[in-house]
Protein backbone atom coordinates (compact mmCIF):
# COMPACT_ATOMS: atom_id res chain seq x y z
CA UNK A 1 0.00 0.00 0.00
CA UNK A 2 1.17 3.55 -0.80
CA UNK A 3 2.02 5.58 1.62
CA UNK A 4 -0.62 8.32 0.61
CA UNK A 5 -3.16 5.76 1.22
CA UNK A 6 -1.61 4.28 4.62
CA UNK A 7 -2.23 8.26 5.57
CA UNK A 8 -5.84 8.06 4.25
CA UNK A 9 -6.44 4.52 6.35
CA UNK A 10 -5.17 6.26 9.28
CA UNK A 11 -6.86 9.93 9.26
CA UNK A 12 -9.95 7.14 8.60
CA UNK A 13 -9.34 5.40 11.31
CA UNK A 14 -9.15 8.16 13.65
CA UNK A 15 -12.25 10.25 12.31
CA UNK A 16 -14.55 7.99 9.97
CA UNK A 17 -17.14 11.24 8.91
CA UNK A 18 -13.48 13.50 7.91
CA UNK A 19 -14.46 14.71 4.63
CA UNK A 20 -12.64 14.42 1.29
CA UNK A 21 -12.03 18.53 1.94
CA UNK A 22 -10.43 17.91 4.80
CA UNK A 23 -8.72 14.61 3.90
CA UNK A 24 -6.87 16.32 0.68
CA UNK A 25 -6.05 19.15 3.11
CA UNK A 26 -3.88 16.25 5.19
CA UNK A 27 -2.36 14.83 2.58
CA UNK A 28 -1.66 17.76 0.09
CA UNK A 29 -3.99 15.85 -2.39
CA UNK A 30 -6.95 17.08 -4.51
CA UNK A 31 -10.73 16.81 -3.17
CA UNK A 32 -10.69 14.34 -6.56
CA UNK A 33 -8.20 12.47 -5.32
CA UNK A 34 -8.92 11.83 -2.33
CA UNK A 35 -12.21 10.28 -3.24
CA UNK A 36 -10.66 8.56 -6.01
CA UNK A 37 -8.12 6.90 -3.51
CA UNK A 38 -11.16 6.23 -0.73
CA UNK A 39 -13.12 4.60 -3.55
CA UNK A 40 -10.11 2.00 -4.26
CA UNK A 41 -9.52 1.42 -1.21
CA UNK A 42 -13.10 0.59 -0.21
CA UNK A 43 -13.14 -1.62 -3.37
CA UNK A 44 -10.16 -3.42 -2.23
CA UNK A 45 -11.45 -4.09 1.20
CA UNK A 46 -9.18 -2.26 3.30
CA UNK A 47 -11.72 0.49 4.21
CA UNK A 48 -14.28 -2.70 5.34
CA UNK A 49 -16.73 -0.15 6.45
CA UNK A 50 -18.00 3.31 8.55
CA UNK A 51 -20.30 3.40 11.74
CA UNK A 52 -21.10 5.06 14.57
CA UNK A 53 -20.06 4.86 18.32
CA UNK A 54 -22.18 4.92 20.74
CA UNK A 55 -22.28 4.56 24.15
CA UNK A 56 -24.00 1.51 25.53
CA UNK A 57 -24.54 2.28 28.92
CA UNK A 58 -26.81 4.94 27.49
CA UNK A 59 -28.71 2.80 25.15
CA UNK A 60 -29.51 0.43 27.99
CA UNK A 61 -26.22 -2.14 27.99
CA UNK A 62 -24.18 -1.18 30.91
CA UNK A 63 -23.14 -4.41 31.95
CA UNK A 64 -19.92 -5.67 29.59
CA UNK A 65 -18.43 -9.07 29.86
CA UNK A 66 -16.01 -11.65 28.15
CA UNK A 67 -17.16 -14.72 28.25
CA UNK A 68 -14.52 -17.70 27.12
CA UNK A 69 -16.26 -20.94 25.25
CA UNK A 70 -15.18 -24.72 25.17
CA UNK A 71 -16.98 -27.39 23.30
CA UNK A 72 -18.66 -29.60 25.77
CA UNK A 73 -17.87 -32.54 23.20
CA UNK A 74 -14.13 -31.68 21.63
CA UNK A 75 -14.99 -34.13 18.73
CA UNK A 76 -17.80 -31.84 17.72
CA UNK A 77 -17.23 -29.64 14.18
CA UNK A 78 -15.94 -26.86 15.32
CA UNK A 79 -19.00 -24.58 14.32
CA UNK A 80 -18.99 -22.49 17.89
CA UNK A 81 -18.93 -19.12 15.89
CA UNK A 82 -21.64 -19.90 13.06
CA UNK A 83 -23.97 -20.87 16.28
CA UNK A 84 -23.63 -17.59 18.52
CA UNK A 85 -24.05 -15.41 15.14
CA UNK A 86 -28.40 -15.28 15.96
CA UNK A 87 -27.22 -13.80 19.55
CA UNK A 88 -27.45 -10.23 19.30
CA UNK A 89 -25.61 -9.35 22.68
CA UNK A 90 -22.35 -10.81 21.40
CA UNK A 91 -20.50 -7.86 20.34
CA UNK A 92 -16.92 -9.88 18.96
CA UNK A 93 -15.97 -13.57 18.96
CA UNK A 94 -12.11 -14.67 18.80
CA UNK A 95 -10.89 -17.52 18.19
CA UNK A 96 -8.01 -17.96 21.41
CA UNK A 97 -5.10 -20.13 22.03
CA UNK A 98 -4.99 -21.70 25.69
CA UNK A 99 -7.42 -23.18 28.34
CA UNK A 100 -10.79 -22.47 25.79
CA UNK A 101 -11.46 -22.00 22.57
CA UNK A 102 -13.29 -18.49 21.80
CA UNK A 103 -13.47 -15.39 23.93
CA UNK A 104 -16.64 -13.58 23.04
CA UNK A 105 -17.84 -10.07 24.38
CA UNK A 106 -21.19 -9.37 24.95
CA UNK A 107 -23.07 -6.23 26.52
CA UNK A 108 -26.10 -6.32 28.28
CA UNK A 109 -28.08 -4.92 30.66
CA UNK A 110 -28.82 -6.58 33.72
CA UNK A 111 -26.78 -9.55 35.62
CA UNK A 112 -30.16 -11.40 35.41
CA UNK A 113 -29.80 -10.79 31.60
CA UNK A 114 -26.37 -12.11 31.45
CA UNK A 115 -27.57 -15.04 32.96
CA UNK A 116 -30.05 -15.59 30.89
CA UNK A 117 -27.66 -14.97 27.70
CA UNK A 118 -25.07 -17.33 29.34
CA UNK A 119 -28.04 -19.77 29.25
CA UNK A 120 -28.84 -19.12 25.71
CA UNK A 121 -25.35 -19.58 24.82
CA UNK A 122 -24.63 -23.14 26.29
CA UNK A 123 -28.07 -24.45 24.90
CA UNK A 124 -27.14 -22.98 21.29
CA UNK A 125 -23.19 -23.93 20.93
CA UNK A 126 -23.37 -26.69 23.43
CA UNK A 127 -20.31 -25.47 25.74
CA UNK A 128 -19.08 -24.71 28.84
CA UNK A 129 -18.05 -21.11 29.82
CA UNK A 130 -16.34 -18.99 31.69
CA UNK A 131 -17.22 -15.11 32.32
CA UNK A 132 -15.37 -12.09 33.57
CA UNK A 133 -17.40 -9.27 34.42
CA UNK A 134 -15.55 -6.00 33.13
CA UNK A 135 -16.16 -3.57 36.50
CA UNK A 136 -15.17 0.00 34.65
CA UNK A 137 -13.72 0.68 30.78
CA UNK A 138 -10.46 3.05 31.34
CA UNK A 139 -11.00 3.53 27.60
CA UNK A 140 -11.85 1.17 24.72
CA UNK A 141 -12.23 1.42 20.90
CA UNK A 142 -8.56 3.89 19.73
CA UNK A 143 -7.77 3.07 16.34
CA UNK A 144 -4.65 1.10 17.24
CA UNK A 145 -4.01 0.65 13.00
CA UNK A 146 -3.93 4.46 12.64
CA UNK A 147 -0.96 5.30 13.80
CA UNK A 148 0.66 1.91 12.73
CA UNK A 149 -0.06 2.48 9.13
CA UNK A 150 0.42 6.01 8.79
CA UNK A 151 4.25 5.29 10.52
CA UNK A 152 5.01 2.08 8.14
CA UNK A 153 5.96 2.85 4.21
């Protein structure tokens, strides 16, 4: 990747709605350009997407946890991910090295309805779990890539 473009992914990364205007203005290239280069990279899949942030414990989802998966049955296909997709209060699942198999994070809004998602989630992927209950969020959500590719060439 060019290194125009690395600067493009990173100003992106940092502020998603930063117009073309502003983005040329950054990089010493042309409105055209700019949208030009945004366009290819979209195409290409680097830029995968824009959304907005918002803040869950306003939208009713204080409560945050990771909750780590196992299969119950380690000769089972290995289909964990494809069977929590239908669960709307998983936020991310990763597939982990170590003790279990997929860390998962999930907001909602009440311990009761954590409990009732940890039910939901055994009966669906058929595994045991483990949960950590995150107590306050020092921050969360820095585009860690921005810097990174604006640095590299």
């Amino acid at each position: 990747m060019e290194k125009l473009d690395r600067q493009l992914v990173a100003l992106l990364a940092a502020d998603g709605r930063m117009s073309y205007t502003d983005l040329g203005k950054a990089t010493g290239l042309s409105t055209s350009a700019v949208h030009q280069r945004v366009r290819r990279l979209e195409e290409r899949g680097v830029i995968k997407g824009y959304q907005a942030v918002i803040d869950p414990a306003k939208v009713g989802l204080a409560l945050t946890a990771y909750i780590s998966l196992s299969p119950l049955d380690p000769a089972a296909p290995d289909d964990i991910p494809e069977r929590l997709k239908g669960l709307p209060e998983i936020e991310s699942c990763h597939s982990v090295a170590g003790d279990f198999n997929y860390v998962t994070k999930v907001r909602v809004g009440t311990p009761l309805d954590l409990e009732n998602l940890l039910a939901r989630i055994r009966a669906v992927a058929h595994v045991q779990t483990r949960t950590t209950i995150v107590l306050s969020t020092a921050w969360e959500g820095r585009p860690v890539l921005g810097g990174k590719i604006a640095e590299s060439s």
